[in-house]
Protein backbone atom coordinates (compact mmCIF):
# COMPACT_ATOMS: atom_id res chain seq x y z
CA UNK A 1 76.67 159.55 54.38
CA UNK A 2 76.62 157.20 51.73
CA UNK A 3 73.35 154.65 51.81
CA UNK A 4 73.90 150.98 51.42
CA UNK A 5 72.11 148.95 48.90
CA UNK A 6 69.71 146.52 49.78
CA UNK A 7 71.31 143.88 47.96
CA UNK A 8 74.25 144.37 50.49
CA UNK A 9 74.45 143.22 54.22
CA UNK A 10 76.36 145.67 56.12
CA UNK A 11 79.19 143.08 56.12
CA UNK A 12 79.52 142.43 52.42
CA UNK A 13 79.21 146.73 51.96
CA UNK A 14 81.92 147.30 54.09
CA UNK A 15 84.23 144.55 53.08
CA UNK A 16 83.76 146.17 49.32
CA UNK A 17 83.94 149.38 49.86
CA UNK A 18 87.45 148.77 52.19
CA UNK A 19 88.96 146.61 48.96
CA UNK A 20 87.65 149.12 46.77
CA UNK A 21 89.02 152.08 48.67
CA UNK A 22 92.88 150.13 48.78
CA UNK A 23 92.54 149.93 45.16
CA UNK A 24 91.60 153.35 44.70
CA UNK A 25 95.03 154.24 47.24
CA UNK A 26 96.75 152.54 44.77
CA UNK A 27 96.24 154.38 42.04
CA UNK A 28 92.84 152.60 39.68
CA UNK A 29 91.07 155.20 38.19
CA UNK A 30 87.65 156.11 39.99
CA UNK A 31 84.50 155.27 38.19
CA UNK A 32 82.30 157.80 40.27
CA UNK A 33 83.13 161.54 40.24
CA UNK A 34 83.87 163.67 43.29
CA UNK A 35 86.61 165.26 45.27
CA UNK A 36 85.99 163.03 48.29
CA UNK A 37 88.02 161.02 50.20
CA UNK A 38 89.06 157.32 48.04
CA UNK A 39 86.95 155.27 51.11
CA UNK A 40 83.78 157.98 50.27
CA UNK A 41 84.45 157.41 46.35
CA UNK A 42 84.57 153.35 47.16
CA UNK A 43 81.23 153.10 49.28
CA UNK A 44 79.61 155.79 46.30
CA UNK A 45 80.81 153.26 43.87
CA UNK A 46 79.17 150.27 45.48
CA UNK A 47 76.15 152.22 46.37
CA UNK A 48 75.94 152.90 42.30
CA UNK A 49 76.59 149.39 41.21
CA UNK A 50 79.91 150.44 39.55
CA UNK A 51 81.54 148.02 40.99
CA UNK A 52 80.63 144.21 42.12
CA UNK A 53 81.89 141.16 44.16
CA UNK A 54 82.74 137.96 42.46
CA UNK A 55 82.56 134.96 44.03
CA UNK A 56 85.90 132.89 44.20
CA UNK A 57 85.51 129.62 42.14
CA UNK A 58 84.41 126.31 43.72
CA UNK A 59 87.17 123.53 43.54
CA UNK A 60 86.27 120.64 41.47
CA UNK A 61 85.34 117.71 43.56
CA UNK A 62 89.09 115.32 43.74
CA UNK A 63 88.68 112.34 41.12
CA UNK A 64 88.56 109.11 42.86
CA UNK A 65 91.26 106.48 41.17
CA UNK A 66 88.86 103.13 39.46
CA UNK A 67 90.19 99.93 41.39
């Protein structure tokens, strides 16, 4: 069993790990070693910080036209 970081909810760990572990199916190169399973080698790779979420960017507020 893999332990989730603190910094994590079990939501966000979860949510990572599963994007992670459809990369991984798709061929990206693992940053952790092991012979595991690619969802055990996504949650090890959160859990180690080897990989991180990025927030999507905010929109700019719209620009009002000057009347």
């Amino acid at each position: 069993m893999v332990k989730r970081p603190e910094t994590f909810n079990q939501f966000e760990f979860v949510v990572l790990s599963g994007l992670r572990a459809a990369q991984l199916t798709r061929g990206c190169t693992p940053r952790v070693a092991g012979t595991h399973k690619s969802i055990v080698i996504a949650q090890m790779e959160v859990a180690a910080n080897k990989v991180s979420r990025m927030m999507p960017p905010q929109p700019a507020a719209p620009v009002l036209p000057i009347e």
